[in-house]
N, C-alpha and C. Protein backbone atom coordinates (compact mmCIF):
# COMPACT_ATOMS: atom_id res chain seq x y z
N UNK A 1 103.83 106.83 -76.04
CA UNK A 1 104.72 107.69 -75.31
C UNK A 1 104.22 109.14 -75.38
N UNK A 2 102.62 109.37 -74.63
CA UNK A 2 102.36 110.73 -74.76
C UNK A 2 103.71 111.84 -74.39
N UNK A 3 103.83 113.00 -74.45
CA UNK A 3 104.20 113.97 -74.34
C UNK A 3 105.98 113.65 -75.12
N UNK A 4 106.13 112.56 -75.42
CA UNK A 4 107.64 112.33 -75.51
C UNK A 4 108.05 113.80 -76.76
N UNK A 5 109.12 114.24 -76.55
CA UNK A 5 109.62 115.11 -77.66
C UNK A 5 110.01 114.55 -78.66
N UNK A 6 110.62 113.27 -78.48
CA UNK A 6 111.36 112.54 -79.29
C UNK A 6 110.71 111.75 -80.22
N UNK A 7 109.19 111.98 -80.33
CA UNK A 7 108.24 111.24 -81.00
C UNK A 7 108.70 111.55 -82.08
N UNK A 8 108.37 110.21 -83.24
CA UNK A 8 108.72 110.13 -84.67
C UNK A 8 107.61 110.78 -85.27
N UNK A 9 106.09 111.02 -84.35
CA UNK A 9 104.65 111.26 -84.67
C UNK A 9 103.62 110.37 -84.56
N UNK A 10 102.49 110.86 -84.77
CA UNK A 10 101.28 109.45 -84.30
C UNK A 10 101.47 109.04 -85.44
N UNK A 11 100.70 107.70 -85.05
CA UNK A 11 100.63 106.80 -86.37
C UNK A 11 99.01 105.99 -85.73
N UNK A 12 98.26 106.18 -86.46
CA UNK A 12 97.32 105.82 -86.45
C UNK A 12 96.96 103.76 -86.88
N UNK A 13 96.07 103.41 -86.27
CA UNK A 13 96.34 101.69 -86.42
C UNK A 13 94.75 101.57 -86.18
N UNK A 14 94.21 101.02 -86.87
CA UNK A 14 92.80 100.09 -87.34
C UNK A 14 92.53 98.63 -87.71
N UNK A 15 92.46 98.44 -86.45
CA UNK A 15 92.28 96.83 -86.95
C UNK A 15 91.41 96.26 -85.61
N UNK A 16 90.74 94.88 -86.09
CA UNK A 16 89.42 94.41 -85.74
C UNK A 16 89.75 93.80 -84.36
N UNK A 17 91.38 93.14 -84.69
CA UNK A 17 91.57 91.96 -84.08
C UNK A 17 92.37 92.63 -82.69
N UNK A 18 92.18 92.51 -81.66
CA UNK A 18 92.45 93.26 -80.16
C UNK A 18 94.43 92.95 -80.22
N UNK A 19 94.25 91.66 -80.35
CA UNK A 19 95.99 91.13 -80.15
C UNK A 19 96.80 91.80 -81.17
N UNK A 20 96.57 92.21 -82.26
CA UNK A 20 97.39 92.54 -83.50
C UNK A 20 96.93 94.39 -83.45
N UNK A 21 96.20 94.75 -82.65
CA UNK A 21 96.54 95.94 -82.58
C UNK A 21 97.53 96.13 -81.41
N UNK A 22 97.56 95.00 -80.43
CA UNK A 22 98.46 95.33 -79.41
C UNK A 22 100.01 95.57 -79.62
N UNK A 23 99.88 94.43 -80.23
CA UNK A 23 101.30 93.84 -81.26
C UNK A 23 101.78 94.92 -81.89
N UNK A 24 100.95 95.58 -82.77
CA UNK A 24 101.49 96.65 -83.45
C UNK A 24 101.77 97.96 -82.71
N UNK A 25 100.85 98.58 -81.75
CA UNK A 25 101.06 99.45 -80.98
C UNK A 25 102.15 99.19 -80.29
N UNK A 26 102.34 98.26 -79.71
CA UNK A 26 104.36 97.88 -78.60
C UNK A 26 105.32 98.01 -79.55
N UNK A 27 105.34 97.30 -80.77
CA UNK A 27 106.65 97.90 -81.85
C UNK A 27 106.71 98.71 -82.05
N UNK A 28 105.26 99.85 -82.37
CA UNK A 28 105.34 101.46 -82.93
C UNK A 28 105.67 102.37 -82.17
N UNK A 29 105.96 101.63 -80.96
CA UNK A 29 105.75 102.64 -79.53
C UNK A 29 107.60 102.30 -79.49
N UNK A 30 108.10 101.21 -79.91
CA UNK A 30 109.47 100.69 -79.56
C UNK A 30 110.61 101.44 -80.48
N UNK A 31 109.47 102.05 -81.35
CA UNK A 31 110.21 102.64 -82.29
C UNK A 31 109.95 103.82 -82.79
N UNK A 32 109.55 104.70 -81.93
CA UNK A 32 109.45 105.94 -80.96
C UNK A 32 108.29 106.64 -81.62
N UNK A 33 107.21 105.98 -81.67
CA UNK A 33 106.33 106.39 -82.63
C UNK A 33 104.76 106.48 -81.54
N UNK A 34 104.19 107.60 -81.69
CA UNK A 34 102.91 107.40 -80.82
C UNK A 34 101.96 106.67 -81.53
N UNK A 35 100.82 106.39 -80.44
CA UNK A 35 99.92 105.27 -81.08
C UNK A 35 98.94 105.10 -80.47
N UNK A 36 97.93 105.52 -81.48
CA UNK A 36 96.57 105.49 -81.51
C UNK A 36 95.39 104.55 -82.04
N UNK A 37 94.78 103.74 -81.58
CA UNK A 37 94.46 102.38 -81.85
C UNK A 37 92.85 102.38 -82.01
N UNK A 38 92.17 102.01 -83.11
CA UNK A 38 90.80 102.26 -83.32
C UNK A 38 90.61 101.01 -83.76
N UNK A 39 88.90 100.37 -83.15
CA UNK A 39 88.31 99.23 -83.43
C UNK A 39 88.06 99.07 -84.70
N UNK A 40 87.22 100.35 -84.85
CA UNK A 40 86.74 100.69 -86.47
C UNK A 40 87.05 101.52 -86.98
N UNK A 41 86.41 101.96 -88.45
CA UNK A 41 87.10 103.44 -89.08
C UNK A 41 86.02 104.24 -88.91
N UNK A 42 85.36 104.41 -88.37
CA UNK A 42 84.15 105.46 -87.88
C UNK A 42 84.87 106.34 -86.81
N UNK A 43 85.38 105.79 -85.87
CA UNK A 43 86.05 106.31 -84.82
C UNK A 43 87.58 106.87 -85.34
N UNK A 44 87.96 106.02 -86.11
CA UNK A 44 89.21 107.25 -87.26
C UNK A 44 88.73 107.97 -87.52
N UNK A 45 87.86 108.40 -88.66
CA UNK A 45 87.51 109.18 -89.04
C UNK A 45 87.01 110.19 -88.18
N UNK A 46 86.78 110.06 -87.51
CA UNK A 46 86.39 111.22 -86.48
C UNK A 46 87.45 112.11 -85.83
N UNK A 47 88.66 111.47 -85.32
CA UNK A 47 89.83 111.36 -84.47
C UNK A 47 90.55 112.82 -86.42
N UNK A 48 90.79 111.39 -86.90
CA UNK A 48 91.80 112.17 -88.20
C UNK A 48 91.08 113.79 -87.93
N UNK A 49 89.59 114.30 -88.26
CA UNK A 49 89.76 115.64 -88.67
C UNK A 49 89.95 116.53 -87.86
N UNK A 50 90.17 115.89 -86.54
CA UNK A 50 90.92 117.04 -85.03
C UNK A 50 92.55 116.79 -85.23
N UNK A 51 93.06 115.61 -85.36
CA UNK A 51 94.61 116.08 -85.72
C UNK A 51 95.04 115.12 -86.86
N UNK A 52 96.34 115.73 -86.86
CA UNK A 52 96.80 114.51 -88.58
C UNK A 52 98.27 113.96 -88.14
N UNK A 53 97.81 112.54 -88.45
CA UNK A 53 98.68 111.67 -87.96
C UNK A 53 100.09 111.94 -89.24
N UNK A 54 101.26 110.89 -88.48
CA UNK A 54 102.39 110.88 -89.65
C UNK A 54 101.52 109.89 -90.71
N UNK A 55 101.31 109.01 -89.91
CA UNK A 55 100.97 107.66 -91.22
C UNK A 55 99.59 106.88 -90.39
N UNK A 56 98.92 106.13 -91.15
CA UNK A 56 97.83 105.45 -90.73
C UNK A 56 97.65 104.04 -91.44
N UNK A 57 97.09 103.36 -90.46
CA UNK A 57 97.69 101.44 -90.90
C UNK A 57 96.22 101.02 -90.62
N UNK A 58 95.89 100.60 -91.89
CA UNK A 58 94.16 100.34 -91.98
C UNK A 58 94.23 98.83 -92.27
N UNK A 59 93.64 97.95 -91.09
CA UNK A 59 93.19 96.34 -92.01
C UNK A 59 92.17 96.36 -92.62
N UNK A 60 92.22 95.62 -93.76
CA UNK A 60 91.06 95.51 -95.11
C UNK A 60 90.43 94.20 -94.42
N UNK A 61 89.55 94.34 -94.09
CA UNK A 61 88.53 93.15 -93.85
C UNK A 61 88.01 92.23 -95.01
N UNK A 62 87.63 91.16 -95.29
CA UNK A 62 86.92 90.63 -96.44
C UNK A 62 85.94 91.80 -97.29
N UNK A 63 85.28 92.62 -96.44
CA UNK A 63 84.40 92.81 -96.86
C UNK A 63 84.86 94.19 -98.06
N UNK A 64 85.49 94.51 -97.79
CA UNK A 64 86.67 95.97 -98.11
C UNK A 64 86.08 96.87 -97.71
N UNK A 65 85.33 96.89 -96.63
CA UNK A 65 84.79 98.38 -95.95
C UNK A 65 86.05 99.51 -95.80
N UNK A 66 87.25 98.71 -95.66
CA UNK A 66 88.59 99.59 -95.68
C UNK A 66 88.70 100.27 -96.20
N UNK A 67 88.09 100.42 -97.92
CA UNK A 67 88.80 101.37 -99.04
C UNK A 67 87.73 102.00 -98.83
N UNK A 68 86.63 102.39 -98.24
CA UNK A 68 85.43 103.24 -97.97
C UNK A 68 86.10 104.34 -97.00
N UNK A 69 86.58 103.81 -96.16
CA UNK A 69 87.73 104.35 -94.88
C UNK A 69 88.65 105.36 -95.62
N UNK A 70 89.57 104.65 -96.26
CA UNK A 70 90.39 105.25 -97.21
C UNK A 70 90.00 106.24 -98.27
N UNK A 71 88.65 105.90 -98.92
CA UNK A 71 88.64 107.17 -99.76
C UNK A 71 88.24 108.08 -99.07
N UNK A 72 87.32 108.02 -97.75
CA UNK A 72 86.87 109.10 -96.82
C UNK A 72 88.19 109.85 -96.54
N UNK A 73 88.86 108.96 -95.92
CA UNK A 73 90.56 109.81 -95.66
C UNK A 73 90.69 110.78 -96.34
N UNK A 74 91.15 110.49 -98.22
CA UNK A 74 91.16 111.21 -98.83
C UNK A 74 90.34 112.21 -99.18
N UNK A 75 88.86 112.37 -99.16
CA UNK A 75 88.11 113.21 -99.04
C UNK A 75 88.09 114.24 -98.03
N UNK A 76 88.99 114.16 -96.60
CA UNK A 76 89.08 114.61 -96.03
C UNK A 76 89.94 115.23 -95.66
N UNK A 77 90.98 115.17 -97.05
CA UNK A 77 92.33 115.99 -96.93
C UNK A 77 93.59 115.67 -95.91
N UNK A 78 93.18 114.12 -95.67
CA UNK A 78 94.25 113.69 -94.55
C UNK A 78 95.22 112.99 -95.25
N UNK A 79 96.35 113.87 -95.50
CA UNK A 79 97.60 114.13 -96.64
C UNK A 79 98.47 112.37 -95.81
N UNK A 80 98.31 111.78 -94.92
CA UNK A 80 99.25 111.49 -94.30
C UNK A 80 99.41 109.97 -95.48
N UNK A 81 100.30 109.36 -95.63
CA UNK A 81 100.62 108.30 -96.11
C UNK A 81 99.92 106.71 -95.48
N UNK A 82 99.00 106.33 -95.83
CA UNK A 82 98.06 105.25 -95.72
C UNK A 82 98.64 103.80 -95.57
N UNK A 83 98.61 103.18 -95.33
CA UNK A 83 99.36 101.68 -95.51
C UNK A 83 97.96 100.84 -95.37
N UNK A 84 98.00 99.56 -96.28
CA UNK A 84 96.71 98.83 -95.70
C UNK A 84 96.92 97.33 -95.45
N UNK A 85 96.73 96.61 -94.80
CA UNK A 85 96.96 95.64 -94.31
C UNK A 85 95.68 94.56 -94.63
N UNK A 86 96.24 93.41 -94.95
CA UNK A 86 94.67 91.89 -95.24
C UNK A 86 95.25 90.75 -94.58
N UNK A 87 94.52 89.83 -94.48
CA UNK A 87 95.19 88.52 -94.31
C UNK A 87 94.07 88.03 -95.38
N UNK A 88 93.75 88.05 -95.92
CA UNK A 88 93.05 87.59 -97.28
C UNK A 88 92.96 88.52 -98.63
N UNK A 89 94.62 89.34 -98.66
CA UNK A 89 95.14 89.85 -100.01
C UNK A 89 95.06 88.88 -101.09
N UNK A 90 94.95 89.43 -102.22
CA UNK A 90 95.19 89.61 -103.32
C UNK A 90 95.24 90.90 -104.47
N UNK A 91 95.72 90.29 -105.70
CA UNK A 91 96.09 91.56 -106.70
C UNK A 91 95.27 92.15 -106.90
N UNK A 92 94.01 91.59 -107.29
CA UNK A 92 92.79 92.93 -107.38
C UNK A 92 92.56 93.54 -106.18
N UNK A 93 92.77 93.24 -104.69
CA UNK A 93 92.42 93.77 -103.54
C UNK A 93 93.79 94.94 -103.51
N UNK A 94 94.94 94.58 -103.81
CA UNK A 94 96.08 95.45 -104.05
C UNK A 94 95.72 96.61 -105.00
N UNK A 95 95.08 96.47 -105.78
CA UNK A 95 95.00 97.21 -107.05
C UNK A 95 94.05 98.30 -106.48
N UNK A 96 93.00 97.82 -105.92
CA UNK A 96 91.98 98.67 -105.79
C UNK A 96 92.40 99.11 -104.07
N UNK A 97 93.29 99.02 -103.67
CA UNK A 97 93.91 99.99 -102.47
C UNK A 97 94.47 100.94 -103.10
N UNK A 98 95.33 100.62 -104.32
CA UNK A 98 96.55 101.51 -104.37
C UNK A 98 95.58 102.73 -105.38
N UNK A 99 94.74 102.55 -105.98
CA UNK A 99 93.83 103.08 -106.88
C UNK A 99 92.91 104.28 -105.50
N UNK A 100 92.36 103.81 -105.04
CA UNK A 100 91.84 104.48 -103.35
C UNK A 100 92.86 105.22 -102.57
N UNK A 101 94.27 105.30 -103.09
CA UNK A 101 94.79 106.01 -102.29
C UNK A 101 96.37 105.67 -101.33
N UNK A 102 96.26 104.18 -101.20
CA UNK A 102 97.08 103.64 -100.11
C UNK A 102 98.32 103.30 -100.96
N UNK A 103 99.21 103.87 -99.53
CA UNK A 103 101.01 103.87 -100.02
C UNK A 103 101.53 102.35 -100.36
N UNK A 104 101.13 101.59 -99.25
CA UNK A 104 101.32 100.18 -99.58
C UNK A 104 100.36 99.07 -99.47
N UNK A 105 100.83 98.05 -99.81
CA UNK A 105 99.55 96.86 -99.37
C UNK A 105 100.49 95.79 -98.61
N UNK A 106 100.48 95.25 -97.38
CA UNK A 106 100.99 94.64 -96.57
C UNK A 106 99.77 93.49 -96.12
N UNK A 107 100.95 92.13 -96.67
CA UNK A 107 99.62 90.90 -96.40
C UNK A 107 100.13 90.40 -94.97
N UNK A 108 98.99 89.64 -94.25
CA UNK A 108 99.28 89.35 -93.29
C UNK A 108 99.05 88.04 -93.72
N UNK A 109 99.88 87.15 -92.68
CA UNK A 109 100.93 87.82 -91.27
C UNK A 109 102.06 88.23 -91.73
N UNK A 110 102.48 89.25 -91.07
CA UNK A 110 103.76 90.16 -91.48
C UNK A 110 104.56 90.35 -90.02
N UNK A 111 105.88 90.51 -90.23
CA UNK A 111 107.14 90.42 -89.15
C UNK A 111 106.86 91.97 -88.76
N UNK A 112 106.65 92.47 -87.57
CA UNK A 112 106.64 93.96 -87.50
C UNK A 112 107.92 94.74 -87.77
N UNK A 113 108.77 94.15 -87.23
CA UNK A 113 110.13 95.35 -88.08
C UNK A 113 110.06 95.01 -88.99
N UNK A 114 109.20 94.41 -90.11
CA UNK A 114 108.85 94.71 -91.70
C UNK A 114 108.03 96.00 -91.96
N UNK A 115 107.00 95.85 -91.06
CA UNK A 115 105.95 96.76 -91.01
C UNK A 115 106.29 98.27 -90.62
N UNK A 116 107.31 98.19 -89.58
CA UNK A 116 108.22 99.68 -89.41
C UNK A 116 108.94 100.03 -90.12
N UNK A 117 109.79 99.03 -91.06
CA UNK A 117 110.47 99.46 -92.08
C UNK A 117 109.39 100.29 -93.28
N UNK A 118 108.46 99.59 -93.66
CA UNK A 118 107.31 100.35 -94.19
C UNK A 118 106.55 101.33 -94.28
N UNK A 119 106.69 101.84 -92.81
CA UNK A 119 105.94 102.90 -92.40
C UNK A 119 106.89 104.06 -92.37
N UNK A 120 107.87 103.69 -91.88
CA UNK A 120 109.51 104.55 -91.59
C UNK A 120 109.44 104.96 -93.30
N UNK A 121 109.31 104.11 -94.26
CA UNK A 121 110.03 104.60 -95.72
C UNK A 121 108.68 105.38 -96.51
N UNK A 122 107.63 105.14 -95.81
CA UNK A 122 105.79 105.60 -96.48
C UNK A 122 106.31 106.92 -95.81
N UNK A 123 106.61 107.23 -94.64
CA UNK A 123 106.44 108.69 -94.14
C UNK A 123 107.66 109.51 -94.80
N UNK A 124 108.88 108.79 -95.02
CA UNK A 124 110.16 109.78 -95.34
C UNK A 124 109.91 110.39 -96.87
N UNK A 125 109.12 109.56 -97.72
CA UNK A 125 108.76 109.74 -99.23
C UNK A 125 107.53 110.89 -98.72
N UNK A 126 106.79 110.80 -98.03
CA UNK A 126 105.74 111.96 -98.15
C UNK A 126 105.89 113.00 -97.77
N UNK A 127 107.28 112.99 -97.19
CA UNK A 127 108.01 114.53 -96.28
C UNK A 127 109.30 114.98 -97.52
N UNK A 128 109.14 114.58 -98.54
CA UNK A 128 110.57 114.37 -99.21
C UNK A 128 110.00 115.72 -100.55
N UNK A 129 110.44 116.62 -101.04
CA UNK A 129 109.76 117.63 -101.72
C UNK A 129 109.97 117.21 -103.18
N UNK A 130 108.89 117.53 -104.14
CA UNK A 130 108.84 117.30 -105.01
C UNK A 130 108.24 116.05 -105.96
N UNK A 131 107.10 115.36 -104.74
CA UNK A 131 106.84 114.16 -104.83
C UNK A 131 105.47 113.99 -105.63
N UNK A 132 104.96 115.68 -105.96
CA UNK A 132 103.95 115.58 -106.78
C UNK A 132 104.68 115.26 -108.47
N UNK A 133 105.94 115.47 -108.86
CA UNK A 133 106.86 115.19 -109.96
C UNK A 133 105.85 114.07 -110.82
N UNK A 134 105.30 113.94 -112.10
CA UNK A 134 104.77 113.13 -112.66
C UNK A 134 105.73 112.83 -113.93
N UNK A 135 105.23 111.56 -114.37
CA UNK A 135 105.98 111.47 -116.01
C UNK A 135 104.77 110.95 -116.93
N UNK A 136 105.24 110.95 -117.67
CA UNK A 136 104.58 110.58 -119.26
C UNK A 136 104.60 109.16 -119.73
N UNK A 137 103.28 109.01 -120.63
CA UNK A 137 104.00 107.67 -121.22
C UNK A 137 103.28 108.69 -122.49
N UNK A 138 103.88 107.63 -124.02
CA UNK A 138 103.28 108.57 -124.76
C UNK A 138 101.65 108.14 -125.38
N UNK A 139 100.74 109.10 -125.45
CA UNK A 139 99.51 108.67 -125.61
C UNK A 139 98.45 108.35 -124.48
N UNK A 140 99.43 108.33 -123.06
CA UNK A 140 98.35 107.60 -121.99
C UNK A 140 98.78 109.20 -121.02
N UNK A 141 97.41 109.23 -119.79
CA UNK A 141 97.54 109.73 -118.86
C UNK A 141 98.73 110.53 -118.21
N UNK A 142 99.51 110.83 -117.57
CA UNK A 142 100.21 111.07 -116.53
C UNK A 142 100.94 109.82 -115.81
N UNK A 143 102.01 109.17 -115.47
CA UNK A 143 102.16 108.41 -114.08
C UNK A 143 102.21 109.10 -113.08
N UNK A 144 102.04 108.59 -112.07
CA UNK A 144 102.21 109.73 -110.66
C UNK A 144 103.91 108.89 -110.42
N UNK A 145 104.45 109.68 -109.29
CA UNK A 145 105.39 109.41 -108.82
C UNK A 145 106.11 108.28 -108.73
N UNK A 146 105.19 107.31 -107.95
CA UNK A 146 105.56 105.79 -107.37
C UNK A 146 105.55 104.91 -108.83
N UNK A 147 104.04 105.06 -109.40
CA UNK A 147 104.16 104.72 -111.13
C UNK A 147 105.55 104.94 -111.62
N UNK A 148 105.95 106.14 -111.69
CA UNK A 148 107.26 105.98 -112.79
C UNK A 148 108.21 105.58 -112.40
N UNK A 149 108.33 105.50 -111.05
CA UNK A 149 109.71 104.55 -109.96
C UNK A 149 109.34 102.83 -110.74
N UNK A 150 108.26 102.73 -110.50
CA UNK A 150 107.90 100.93 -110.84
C UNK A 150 108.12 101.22 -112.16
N UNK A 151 108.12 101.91 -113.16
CA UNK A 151 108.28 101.36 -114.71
C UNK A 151 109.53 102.01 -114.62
N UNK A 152 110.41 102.69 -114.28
CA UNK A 152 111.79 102.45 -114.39
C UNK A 152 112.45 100.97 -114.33
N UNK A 153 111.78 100.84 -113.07
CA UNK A 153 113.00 98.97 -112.34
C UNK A 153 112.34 98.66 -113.70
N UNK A 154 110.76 98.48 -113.34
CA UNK A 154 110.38 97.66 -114.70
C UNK A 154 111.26 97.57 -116.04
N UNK A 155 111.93 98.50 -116.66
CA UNK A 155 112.21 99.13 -118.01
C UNK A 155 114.04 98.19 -117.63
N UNK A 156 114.15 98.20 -116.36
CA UNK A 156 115.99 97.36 -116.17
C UNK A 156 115.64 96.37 -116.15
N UNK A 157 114.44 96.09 -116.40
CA UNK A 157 114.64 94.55 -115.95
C UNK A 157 114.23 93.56 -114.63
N UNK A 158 113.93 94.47 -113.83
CA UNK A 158 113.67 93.93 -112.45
C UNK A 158 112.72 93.14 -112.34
N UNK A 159 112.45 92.33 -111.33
CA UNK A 159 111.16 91.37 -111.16
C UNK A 159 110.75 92.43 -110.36
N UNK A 160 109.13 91.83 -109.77
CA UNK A 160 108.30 92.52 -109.00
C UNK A 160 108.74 92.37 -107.34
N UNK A 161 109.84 91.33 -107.08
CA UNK A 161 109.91 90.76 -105.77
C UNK A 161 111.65 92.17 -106.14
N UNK A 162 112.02 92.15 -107.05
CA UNK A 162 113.47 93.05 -106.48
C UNK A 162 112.92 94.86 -106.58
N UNK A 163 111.72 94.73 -107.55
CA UNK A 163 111.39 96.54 -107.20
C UNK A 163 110.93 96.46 -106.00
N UNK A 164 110.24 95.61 -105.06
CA UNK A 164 109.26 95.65 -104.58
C UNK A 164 110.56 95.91 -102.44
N UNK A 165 111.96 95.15 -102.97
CA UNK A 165 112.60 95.43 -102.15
C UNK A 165 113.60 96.60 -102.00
N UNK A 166 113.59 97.07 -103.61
CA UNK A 166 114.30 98.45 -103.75
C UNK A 166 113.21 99.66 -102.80
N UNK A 167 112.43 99.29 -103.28
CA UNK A 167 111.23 100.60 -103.13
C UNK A 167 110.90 100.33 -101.77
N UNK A 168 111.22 99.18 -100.91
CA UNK A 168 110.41 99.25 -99.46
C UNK A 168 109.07 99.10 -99.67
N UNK A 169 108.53 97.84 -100.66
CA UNK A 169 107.09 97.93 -100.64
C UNK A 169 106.73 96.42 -100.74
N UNK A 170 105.66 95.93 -100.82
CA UNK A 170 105.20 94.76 -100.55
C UNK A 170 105.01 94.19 -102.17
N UNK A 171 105.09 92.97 -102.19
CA UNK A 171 105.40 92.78 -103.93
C UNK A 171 103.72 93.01 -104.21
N UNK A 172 102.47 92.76 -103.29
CA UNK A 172 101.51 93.15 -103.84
C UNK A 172 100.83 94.80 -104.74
N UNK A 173 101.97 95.51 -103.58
CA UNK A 173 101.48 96.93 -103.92
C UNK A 173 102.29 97.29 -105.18
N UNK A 174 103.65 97.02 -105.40
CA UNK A 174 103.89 97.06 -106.83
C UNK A 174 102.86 96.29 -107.57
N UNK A 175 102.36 94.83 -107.74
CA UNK A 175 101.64 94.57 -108.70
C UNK A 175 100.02 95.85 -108.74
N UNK A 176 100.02 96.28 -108.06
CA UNK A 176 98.96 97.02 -107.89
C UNK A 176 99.82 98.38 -109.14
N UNK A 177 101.00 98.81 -108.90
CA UNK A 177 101.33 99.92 -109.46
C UNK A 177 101.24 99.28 -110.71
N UNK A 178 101.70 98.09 -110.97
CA UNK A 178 101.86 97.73 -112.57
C UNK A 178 100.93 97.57 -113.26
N UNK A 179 99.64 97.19 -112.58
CA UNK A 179 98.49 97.08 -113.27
C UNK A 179 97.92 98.47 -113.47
N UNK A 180 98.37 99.58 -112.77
CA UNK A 180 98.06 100.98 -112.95
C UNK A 180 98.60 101.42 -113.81
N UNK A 181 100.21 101.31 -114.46
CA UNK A 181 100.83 101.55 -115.47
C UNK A 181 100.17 100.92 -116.72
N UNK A 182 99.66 99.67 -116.79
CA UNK A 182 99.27 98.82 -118.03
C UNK A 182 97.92 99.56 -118.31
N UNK A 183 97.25 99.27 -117.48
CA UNK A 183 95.83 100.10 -118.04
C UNK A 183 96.53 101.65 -118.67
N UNK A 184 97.20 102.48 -118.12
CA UNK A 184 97.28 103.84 -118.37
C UNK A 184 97.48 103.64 -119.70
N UNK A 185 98.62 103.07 -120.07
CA UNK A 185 99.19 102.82 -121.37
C UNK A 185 98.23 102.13 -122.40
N UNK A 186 97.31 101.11 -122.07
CA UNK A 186 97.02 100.07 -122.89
C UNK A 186 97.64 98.85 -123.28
N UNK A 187 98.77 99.02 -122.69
CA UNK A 187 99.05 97.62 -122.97
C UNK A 187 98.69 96.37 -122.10
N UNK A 188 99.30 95.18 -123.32
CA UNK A 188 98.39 93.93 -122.65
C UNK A 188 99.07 93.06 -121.79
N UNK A 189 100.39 93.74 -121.67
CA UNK A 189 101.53 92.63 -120.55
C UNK A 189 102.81 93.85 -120.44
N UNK A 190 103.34 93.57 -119.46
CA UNK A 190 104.57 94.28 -119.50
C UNK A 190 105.73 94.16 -120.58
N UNK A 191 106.06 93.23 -121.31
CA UNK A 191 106.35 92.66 -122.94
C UNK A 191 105.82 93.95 -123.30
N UNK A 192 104.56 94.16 -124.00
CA UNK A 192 104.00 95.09 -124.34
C UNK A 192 104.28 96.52 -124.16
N UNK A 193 104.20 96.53 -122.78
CA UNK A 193 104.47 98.26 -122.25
C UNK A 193 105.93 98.70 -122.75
N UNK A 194 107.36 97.71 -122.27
CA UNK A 194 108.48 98.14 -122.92
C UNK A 194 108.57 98.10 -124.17
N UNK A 195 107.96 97.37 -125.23
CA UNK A 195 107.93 97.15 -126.13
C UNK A 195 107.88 98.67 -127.15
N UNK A 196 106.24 99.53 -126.54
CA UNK A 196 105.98 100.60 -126.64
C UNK A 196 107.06 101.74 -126.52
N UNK A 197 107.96 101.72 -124.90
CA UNK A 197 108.32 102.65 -124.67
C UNK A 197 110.20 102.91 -125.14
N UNK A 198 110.20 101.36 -125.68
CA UNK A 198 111.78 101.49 -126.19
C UNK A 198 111.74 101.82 -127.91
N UNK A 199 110.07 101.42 -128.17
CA UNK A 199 110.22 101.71 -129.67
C UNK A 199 109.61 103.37 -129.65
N UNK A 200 108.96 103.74 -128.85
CA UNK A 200 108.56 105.35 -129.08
C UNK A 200 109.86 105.85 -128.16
N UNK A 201 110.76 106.07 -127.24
CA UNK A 201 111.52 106.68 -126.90
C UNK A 201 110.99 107.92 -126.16
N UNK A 202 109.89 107.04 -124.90
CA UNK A 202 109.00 107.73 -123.80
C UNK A 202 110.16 108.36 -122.63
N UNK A 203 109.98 109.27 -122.38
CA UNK A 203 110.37 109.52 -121.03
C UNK A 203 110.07 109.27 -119.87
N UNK A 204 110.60 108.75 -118.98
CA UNK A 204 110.11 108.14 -117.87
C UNK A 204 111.14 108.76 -116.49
């Protein structure tokens, strides 16, 4: 919907497959969102450093040329909130998105008003102030933001499938956050991590 006023903003879309960028461009467009559609990420990357989209929806190919895409993004100061998309996800492929940069990890095939719900809640968190806010564990690193949201639910109790619907995120990309929390900390299971943080009396 060039010129519309009422645009939500571009949203940028990368993917190989002609039909599933179509697919996605008619919902993003249905849901007042402009849309810009690239074969490859060569041609993103080019596009991103003349303007900056709200959000950008990258498919991870087998090969993960994606997170090459993605760290370029980031190298390039394109602040916008990332989403990445597979149809041959898994947790280490989650892990090493969310590690590169990306807001969520979305496996395919996915329902598109899933995928707008996603993108709708990736852009409102990156417009929302105060989102550089970090916490502590004691002895390890920093968490960033989304980290200390996942070891909160974590710390009530939650499974990965009920943070993963609190937070508007895909249960892969939380396991991606949790394995980012465990390494930070050292511990060897989530057992472990609360174990740590109810007997030291961490702030989170």
């Amino acid at each position: 919907m060039p010129g519309n006023t009422l645009s939500k903003g571009e949203v940028f879309v990368v993917d190989t497959d002609a039909a599933s960028r179509e697919q996605l461009s008619t919902a993003l467009q249905q849901s007042a969102y402009d849309v810009i559609c690239f074969a490859d990420g060569a041609s993103l990357l080019s596009e991103a450093k003349a303007r900056m989209p709200a959000c950008v929806l990258i498919e991870l190919p087998p090969d993960r040329s994606g997170l090459d895409m993605l760290r370029r993004l980031r190298e390039e100061n394109c602040m916008a909130p990332v989403l990445v998309t597979s149809a041959n996800g898994s947790i280490a492929m989650a892990v090493d998105a969310i590690k590169s940069g990306a807001a969520d990890f979305i496996e395919k095939p996915f329902r598109t008003h899933d995928i707008i719900g996603r993108i709708d809640a990736a852009i409102d968190e990156c417009a929302q102030p105060g989102t550089s806010r970090q916490r502590w564990l004691p002895g390890c690193e920093p968490l960033t933001e989304r980290e200390g949201d996942v070891l909160e639910h974590l710390a009530a109790g939650l499974t990965n499938k009920e943070i993963a619907r609190r937070m508007h995120l895909s249960a892969r990309t939380v396991e991606g956050y949790r394995a980012g929390i465990l390494k930070k900390a050292g511990a060897r299971n989530v057992t472990d991590l609360l174990r740590r943080i109810f007997g030291q009396g961490a702030s989170v």
